[in-house]
N, C-alpha and C. Protein backbone atom coordinates (compact mmCIF):
# COMPACT_ATOMS: atom_id res chain seq x y z
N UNK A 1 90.31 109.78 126.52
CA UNK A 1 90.71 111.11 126.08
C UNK A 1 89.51 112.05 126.05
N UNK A 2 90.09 113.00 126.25
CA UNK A 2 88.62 113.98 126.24
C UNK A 2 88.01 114.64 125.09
N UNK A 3 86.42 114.34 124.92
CA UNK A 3 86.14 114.53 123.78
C UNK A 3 86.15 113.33 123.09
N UNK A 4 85.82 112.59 123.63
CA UNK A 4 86.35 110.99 122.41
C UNK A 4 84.80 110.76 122.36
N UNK A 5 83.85 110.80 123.54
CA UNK A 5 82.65 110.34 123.70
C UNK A 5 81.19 111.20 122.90
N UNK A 6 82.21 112.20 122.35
CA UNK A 6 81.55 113.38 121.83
C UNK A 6 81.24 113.29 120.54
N UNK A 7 82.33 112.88 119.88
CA UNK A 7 83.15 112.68 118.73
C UNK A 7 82.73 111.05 117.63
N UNK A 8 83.17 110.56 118.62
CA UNK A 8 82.96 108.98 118.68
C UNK A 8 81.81 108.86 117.73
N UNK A 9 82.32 108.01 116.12
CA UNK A 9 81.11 107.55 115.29
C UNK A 9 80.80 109.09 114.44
N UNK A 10 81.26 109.96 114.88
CA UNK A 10 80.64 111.26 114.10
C UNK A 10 82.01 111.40 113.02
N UNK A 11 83.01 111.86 113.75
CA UNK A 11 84.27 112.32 113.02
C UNK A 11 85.79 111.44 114.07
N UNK A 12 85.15 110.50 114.33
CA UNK A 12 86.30 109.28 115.26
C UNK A 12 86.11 108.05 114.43
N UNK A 13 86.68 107.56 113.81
CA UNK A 13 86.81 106.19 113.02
C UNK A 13 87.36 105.23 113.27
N UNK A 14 87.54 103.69 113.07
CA UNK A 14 88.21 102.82 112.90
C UNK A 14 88.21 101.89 112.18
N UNK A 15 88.09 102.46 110.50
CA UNK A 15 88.37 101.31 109.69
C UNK A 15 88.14 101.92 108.43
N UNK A 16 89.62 102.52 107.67
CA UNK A 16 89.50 103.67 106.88
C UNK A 16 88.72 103.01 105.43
N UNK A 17 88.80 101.57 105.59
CA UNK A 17 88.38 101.34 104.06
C UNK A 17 86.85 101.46 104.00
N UNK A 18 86.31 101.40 105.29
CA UNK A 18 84.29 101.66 105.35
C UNK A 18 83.85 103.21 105.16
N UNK A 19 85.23 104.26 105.72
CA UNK A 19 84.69 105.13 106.11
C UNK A 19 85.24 106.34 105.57
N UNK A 20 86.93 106.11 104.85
CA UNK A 20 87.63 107.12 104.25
C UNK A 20 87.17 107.50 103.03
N UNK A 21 86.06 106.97 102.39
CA UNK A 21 85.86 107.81 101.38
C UNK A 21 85.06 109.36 101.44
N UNK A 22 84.66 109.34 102.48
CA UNK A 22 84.02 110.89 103.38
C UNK A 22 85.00 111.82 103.59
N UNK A 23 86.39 111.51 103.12
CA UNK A 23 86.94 112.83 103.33
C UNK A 23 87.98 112.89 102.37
N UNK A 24 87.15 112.62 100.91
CA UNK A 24 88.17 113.24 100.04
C UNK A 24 88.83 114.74 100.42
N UNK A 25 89.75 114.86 99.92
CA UNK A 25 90.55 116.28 99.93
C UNK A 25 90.55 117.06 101.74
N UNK A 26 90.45 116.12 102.45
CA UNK A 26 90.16 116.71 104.37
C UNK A 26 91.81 116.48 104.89
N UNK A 27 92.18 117.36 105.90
CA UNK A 27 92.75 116.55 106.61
C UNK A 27 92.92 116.05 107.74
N UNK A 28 93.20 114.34 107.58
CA UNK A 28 93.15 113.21 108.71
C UNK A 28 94.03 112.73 109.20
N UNK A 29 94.10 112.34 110.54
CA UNK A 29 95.17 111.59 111.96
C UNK A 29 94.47 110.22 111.71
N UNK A 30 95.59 109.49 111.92
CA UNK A 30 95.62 107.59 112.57
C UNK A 30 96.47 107.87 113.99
N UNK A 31 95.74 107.68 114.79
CA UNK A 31 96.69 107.27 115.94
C UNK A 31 96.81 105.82 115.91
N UNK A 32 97.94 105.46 116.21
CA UNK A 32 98.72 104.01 116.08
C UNK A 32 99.88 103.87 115.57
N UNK A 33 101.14 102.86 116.34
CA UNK A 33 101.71 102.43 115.48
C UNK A 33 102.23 101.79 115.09
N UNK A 34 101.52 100.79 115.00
CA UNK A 34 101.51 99.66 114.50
C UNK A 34 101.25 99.21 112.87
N UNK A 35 101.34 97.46 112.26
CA UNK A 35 101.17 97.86 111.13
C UNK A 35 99.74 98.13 110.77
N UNK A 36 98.69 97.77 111.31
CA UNK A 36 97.47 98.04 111.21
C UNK A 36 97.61 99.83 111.02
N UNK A 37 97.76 100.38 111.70
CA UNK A 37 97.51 101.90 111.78
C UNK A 37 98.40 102.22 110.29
N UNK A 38 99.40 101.95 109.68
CA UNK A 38 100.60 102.24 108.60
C UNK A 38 99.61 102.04 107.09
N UNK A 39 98.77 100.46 107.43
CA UNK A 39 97.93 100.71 106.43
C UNK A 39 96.91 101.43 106.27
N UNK A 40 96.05 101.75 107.64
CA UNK A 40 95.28 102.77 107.42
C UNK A 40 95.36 104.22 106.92
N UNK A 41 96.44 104.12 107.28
CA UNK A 41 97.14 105.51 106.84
C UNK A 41 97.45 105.52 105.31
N UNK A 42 97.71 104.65 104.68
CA UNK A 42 98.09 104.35 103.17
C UNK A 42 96.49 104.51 102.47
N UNK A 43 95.57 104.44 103.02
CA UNK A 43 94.67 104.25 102.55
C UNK A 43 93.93 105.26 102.70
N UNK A 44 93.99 105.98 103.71
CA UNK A 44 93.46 107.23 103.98
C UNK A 44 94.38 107.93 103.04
N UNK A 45 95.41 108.01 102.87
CA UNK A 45 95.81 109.07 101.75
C UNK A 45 95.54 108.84 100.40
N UNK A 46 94.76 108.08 99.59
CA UNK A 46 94.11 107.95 98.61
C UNK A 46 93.22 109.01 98.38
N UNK A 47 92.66 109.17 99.79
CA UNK A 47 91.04 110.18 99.69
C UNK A 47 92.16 111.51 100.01
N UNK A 48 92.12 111.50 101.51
CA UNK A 48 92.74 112.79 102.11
C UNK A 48 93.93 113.73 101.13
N UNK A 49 93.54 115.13 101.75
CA UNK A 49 94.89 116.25 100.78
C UNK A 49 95.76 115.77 102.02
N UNK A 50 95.88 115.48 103.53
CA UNK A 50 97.26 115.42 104.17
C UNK A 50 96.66 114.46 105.40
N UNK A 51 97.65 113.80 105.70
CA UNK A 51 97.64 112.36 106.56
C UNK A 51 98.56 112.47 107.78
N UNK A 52 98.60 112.69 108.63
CA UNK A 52 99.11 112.41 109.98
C UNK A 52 99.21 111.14 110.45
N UNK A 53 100.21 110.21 110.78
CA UNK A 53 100.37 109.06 111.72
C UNK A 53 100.92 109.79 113.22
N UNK A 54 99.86 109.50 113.72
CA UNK A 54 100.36 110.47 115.26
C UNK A 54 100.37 108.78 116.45
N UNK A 55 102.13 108.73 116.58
CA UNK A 55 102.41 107.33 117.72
C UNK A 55 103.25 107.85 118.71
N UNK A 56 103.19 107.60 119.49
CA UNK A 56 103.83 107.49 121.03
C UNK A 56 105.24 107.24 120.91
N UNK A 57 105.72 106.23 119.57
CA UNK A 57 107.27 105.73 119.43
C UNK A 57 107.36 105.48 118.28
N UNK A 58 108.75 105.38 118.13
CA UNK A 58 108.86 104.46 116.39
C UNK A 58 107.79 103.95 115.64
N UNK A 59 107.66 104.07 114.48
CA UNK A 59 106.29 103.21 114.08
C UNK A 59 107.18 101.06 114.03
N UNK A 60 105.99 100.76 114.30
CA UNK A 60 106.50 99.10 114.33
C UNK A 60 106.06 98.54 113.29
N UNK A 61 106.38 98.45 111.96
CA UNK A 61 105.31 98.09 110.98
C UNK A 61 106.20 96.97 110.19
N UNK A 62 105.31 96.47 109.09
CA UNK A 62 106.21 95.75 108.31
C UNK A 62 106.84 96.32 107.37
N UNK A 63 108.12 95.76 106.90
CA UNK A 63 109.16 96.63 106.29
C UNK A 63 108.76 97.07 104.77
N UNK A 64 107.91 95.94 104.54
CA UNK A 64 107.52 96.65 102.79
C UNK A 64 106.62 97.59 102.96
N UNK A 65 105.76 97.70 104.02
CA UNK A 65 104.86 98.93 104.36
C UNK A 65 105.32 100.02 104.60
N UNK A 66 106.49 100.32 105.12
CA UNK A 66 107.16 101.21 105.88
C UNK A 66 107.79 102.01 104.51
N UNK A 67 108.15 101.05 103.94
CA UNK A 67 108.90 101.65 102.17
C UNK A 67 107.58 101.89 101.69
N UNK A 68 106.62 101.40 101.76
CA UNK A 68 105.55 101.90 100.16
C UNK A 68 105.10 103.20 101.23
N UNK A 69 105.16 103.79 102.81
CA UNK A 69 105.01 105.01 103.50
C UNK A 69 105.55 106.04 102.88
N UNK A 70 106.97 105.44 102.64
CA UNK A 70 107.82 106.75 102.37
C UNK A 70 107.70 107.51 101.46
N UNK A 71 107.04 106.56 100.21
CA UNK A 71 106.51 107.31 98.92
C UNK A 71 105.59 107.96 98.74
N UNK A 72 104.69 107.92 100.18
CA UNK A 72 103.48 109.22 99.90
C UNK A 72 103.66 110.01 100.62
N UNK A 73 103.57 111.05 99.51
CA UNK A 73 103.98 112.32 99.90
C UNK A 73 103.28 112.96 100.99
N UNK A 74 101.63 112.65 101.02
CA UNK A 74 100.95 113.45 101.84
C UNK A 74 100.47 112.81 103.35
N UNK A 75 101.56 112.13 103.39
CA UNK A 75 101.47 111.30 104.96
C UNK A 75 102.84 111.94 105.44
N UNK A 76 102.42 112.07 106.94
CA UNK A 76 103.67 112.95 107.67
C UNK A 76 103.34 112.01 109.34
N UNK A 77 104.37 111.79 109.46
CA UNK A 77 104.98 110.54 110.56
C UNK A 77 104.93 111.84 111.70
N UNK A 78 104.15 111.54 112.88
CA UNK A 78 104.53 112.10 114.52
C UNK A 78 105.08 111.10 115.34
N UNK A 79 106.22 110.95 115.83
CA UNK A 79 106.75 110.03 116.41
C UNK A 79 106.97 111.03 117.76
N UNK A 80 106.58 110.02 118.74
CA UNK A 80 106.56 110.19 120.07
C UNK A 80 105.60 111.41 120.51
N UNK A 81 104.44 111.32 120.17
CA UNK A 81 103.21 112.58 120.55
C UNK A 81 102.25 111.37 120.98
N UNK A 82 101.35 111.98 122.08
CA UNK A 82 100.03 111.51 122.57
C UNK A 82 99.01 112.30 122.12
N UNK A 83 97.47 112.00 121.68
CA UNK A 83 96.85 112.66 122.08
C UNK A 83 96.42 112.77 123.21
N UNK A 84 95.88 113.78 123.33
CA UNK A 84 94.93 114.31 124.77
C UNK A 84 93.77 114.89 125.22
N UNK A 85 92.71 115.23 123.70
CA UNK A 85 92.13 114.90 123.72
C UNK A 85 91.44 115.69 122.17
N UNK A 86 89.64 115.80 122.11
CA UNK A 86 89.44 116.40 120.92
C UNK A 86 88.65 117.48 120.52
N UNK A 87 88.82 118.43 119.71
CA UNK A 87 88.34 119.26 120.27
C UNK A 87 87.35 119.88 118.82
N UNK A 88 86.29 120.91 119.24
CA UNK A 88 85.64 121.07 117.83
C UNK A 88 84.16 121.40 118.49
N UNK A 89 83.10 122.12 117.29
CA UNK A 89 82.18 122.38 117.57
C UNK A 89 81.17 121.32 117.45
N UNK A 90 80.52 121.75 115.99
CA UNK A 90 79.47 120.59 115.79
C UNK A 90 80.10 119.37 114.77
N UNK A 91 81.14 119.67 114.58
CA UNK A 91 82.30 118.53 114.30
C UNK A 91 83.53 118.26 114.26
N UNK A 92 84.37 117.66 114.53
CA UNK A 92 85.92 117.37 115.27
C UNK A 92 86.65 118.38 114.07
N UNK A 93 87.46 119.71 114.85
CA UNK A 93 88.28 120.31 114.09
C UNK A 93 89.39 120.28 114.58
N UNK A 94 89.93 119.57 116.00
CA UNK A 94 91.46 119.72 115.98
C UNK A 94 91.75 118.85 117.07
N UNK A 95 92.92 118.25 117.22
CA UNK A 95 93.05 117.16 118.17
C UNK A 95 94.64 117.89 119.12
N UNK A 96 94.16 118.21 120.64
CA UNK A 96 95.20 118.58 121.20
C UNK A 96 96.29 117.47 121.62
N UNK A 97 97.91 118.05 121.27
CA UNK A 97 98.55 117.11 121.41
C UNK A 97 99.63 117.34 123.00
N UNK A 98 100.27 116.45 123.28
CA UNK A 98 101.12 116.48 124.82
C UNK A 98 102.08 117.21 124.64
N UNK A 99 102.43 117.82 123.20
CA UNK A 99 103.81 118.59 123.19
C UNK A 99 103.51 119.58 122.07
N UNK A 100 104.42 120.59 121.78
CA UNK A 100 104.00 121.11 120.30
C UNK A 100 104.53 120.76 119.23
N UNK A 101 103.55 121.18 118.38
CA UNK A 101 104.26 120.43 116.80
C UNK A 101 104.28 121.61 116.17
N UNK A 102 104.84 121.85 115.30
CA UNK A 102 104.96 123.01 114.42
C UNK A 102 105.00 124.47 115.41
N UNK A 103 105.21 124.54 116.29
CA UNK A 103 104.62 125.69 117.18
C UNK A 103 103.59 125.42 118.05
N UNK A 104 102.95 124.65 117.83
CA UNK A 104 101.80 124.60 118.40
C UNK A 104 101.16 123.37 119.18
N UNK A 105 100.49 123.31 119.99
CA UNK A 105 100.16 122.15 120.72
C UNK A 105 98.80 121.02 120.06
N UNK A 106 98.17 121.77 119.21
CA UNK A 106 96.71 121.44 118.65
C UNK A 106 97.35 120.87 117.19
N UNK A 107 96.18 120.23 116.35
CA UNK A 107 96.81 119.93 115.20
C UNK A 107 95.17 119.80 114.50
N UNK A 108 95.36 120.61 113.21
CA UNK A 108 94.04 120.70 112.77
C UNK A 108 93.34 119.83 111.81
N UNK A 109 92.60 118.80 111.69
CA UNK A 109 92.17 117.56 111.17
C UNK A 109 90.83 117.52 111.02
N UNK A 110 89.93 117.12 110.08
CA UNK A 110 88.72 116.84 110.08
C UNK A 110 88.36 115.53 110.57
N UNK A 111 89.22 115.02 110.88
CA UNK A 111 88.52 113.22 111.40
C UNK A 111 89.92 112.84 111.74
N UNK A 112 89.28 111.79 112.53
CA UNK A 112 90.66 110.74 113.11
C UNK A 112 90.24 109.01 113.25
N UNK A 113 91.13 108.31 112.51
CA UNK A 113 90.91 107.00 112.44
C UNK A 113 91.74 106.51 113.88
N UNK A 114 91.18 105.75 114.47
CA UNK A 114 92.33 105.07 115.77
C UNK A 114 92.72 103.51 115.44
N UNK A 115 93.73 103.19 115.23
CA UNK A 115 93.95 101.86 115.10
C UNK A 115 95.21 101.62 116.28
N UNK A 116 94.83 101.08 117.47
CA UNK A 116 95.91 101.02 118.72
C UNK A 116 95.84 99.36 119.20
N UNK A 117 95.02 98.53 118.10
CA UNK A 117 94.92 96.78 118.38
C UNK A 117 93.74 97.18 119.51
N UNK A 118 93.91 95.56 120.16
CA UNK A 118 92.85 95.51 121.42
C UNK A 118 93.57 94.05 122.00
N UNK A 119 92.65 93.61 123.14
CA UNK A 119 92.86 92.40 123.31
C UNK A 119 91.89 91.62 123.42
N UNK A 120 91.99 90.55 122.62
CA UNK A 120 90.99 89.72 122.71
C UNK A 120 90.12 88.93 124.30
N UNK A 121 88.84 89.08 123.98
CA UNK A 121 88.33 88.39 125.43
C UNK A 121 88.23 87.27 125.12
N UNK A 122 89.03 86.58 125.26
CA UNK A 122 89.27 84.59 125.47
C UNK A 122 89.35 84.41 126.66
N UNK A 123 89.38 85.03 127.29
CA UNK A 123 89.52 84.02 128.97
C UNK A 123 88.49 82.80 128.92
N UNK A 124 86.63 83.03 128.68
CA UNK A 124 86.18 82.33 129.32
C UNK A 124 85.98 81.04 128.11
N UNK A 125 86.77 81.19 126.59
CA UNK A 125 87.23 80.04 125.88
C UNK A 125 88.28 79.20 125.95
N UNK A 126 89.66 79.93 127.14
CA UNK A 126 90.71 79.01 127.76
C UNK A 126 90.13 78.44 128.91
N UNK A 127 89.21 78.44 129.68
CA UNK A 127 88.49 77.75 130.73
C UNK A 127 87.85 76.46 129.99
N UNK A 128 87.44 76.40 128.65
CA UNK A 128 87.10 75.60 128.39
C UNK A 128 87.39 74.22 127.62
N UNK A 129 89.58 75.04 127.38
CA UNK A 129 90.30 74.32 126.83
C UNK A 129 90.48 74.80 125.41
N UNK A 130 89.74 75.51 124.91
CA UNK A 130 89.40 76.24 123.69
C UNK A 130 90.79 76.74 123.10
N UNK A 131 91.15 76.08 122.06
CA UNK A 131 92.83 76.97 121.34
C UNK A 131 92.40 78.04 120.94
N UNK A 132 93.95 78.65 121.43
CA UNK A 132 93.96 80.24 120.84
C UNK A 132 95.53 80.07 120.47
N UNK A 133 95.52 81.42 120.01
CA UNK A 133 96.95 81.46 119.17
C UNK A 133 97.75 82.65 120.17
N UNK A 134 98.80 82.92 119.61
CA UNK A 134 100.07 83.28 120.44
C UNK A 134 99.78 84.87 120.43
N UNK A 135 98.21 85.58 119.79
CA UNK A 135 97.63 86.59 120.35
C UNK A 135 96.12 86.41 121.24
N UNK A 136 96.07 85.49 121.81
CA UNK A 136 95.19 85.17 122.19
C UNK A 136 93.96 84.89 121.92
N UNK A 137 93.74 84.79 120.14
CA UNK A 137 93.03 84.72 119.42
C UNK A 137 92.13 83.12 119.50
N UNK A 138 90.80 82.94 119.19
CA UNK A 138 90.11 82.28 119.31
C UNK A 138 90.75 80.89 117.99
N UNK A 139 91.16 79.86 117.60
CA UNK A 139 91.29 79.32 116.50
C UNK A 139 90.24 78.89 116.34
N UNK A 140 89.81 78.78 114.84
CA UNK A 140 88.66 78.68 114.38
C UNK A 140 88.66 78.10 112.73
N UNK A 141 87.65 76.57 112.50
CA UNK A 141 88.07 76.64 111.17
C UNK A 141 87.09 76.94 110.20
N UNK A 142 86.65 76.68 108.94
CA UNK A 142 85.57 77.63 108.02
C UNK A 142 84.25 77.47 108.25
N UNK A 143 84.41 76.92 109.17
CA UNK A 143 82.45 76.65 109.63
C UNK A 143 82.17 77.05 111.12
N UNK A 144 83.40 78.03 111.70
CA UNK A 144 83.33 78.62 112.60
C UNK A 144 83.52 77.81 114.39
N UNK A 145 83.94 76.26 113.96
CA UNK A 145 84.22 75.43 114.81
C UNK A 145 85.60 75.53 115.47
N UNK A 146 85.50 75.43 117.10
CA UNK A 146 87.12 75.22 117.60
C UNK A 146 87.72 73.82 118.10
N UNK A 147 88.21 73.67 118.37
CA UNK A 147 89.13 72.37 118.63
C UNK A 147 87.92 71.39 120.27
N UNK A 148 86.97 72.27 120.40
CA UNK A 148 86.01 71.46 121.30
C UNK A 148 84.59 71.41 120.72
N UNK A 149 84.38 69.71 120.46
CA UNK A 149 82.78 70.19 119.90
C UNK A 149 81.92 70.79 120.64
N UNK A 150 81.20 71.43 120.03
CA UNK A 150 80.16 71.91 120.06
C UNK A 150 80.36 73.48 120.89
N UNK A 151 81.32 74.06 120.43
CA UNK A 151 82.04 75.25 120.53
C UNK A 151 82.63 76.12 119.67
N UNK A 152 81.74 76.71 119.21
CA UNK A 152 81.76 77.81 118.21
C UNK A 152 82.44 79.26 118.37
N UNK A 153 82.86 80.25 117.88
CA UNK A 153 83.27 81.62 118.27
C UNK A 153 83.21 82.23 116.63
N UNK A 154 82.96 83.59 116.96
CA UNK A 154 82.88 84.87 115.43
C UNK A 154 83.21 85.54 115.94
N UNK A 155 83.61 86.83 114.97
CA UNK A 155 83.93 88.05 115.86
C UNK A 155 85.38 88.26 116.16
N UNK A 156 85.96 89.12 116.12
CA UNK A 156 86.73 90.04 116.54
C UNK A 156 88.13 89.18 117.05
N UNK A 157 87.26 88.10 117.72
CA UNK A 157 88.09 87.29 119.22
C UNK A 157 88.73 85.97 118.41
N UNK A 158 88.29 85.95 116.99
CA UNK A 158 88.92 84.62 116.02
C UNK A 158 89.92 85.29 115.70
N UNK A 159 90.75 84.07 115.15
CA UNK A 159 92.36 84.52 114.61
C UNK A 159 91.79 84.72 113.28
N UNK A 160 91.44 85.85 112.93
CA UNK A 160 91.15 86.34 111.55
C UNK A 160 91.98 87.66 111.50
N UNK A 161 92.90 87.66 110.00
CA UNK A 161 93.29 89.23 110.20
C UNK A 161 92.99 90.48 110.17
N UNK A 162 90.92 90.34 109.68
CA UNK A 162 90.50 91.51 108.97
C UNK A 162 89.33 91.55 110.48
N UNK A 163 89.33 92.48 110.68
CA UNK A 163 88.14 92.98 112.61
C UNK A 163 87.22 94.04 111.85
N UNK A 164 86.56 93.54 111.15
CA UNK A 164 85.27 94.37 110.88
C UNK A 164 84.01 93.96 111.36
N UNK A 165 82.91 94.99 111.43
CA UNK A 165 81.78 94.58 111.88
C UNK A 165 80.78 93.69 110.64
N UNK A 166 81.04 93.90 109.53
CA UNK A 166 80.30 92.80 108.59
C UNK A 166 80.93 91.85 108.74
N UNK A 167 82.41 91.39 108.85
CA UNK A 167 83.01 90.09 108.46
C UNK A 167 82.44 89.54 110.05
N UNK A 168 82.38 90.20 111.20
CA UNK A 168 82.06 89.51 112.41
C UNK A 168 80.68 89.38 112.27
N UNK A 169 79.84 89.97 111.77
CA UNK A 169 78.29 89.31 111.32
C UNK A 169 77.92 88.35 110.71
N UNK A 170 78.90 88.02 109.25
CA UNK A 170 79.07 87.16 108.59
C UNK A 170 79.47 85.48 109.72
N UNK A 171 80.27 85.89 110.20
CA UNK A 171 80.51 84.53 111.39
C UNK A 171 79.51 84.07 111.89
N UNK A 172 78.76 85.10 112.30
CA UNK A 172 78.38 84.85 113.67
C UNK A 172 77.06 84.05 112.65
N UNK A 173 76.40 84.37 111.57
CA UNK A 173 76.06 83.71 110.82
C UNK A 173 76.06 82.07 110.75
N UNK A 174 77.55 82.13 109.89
CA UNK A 174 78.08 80.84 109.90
C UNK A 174 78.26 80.19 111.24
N UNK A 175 78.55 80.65 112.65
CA UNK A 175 78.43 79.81 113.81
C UNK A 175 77.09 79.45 114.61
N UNK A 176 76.37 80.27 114.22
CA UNK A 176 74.90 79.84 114.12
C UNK A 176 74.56 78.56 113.49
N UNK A 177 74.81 78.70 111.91
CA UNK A 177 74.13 77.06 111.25
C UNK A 177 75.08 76.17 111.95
N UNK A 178 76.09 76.72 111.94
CA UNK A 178 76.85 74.92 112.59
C UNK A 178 76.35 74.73 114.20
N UNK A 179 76.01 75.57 114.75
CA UNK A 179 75.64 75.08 115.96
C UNK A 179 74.58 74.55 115.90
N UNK A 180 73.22 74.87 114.94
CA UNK A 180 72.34 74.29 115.05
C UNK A 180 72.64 72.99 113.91
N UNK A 181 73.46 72.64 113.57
CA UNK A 181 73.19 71.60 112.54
C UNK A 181 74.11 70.59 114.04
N UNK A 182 74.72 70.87 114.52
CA UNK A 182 75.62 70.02 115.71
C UNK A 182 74.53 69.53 116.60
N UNK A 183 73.43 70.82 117.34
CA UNK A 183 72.97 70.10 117.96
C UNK A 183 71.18 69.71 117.43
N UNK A 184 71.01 69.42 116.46
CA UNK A 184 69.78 68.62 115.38
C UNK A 184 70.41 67.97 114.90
N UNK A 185 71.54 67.93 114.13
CA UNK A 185 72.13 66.84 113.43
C UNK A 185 71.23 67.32 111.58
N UNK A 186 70.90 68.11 111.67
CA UNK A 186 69.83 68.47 110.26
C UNK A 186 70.52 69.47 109.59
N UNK A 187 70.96 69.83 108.43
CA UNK A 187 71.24 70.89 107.48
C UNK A 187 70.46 71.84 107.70
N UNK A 188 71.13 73.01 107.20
CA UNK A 188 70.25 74.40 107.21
C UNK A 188 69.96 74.40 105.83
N UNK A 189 69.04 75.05 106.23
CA UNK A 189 68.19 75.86 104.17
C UNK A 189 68.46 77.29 104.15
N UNK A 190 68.69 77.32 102.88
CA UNK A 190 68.65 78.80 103.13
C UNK A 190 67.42 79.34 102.25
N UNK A 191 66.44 78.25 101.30
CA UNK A 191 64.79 78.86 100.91
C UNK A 191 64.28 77.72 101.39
N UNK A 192 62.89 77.87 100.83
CA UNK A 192 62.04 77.69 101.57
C UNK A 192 61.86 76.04 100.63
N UNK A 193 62.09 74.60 101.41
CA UNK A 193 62.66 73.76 100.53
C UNK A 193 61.60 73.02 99.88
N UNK A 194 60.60 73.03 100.62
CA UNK A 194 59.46 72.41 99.80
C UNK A 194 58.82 72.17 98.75
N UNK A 195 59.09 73.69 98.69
CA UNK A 195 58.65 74.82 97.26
C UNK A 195 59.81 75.38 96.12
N UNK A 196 60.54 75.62 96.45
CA UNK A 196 61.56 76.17 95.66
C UNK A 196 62.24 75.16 95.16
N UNK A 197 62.77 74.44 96.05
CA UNK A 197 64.22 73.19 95.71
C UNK A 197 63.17 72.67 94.43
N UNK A 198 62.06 71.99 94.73
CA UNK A 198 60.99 70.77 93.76
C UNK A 198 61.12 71.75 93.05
N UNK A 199 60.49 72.87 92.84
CA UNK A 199 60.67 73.76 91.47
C UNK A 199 61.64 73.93 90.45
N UNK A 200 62.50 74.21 91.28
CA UNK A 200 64.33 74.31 90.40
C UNK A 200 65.09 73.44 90.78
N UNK A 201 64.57 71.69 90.71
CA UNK A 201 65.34 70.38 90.78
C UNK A 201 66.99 70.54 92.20
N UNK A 202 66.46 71.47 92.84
CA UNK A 202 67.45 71.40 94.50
C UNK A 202 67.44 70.27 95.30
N UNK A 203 68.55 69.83 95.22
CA UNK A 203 68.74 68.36 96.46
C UNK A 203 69.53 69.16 97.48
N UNK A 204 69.43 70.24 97.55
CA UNK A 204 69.98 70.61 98.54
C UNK A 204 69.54 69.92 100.16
């Protein structure tokens, strides 16, 4: 879309609970519609004075979400609009849409969250026999191991329901020590064990 590359990281979001507290009293678009986008939108109207869900079709969400939607007042459903692109000076003031809304083709917003899913890159973990789930998701269990030793995955591409960039740091963490404890066969430390553990009786 045009203007996305402009925008992008300044006043373009995707993940209202890191980033919606920047616009108390503003108003903000979710494109999506899905249930991911339904909650972002629930959550963005905590901060925001008015909330836009701007989707292409019906929203697809889950049904208790869809009821706890209806009760906020300051969320307003666009069903069947695209954007096209974004527009603004030295920060995003309005997002043009494929048809008009109110009269008008533009719609005026201080920020826009996008939640439209993705698809996971597993291809080159089904080459290796690697389970995934019925979204193509990486399976993975709490030490970041998959169903082939010595085959690890974090990130985005695990069947986890939350796609943030700390929780995918946090993995990649945890698939680190297990890879190196798989191939040493040795525990990780996390101080310095010589010194510390003997000090404060650690058998770690």
């Amino acid at each position: 879309m045009k203007g996305y590359d402009r925008f992008e990281n300044r006043n373009i979001h995707y993940c209202a609970f890191c980033d919606g507290p920047n616009y108390q009293g503003k108003r903000m678009a979710v494109i999506g519609g899905g249930n991911a986008a339904v909650v972002e939108a629930m959550v963005l109207a905590g901060y925001a004075e008015k909330v836009y869900i701007i989707s292409r079709s019906e929203l697809h969400a889950e049904p208790a979400n869809l009821k706890k939607l209806k009760n906020l007042e300051n969320i307003e459903v666009l069903n069947g609009y695209n954007v096209l692109a974004f527009e603004g000076g030295d920060r995003l003031e309005r997002i043009k849409l494929d048809k008009e809304y109110d009269g008008e083709n533009t719609l005026e917003v201080d920020g826009v969250f996008i939640s439209l899913g993705g698809v996971p890159n597993s291809k080159l973990a089904v080459k290796l026999g690697v389970k995934i789930n019925e979204k193509g998701e990486i399976v993975v269990n709490e030490a970041m191991k998959t169903n082939i030793p010595g085959v690890f995955a974090s990130g985005d591409v695990v069947a986890n329901p939350f796609k943030q960039a700390i929780i995918s740091s946090t993995q990649g963490v945890m698939a680190a020590y297990s890879a190196y404890r798989f191939i040493t066969g040795k525990p990780v430390y996390t101080c310095n064990h010589r010194t510390l553990c003997r000090t404060n009786g650690c058998r770690c």
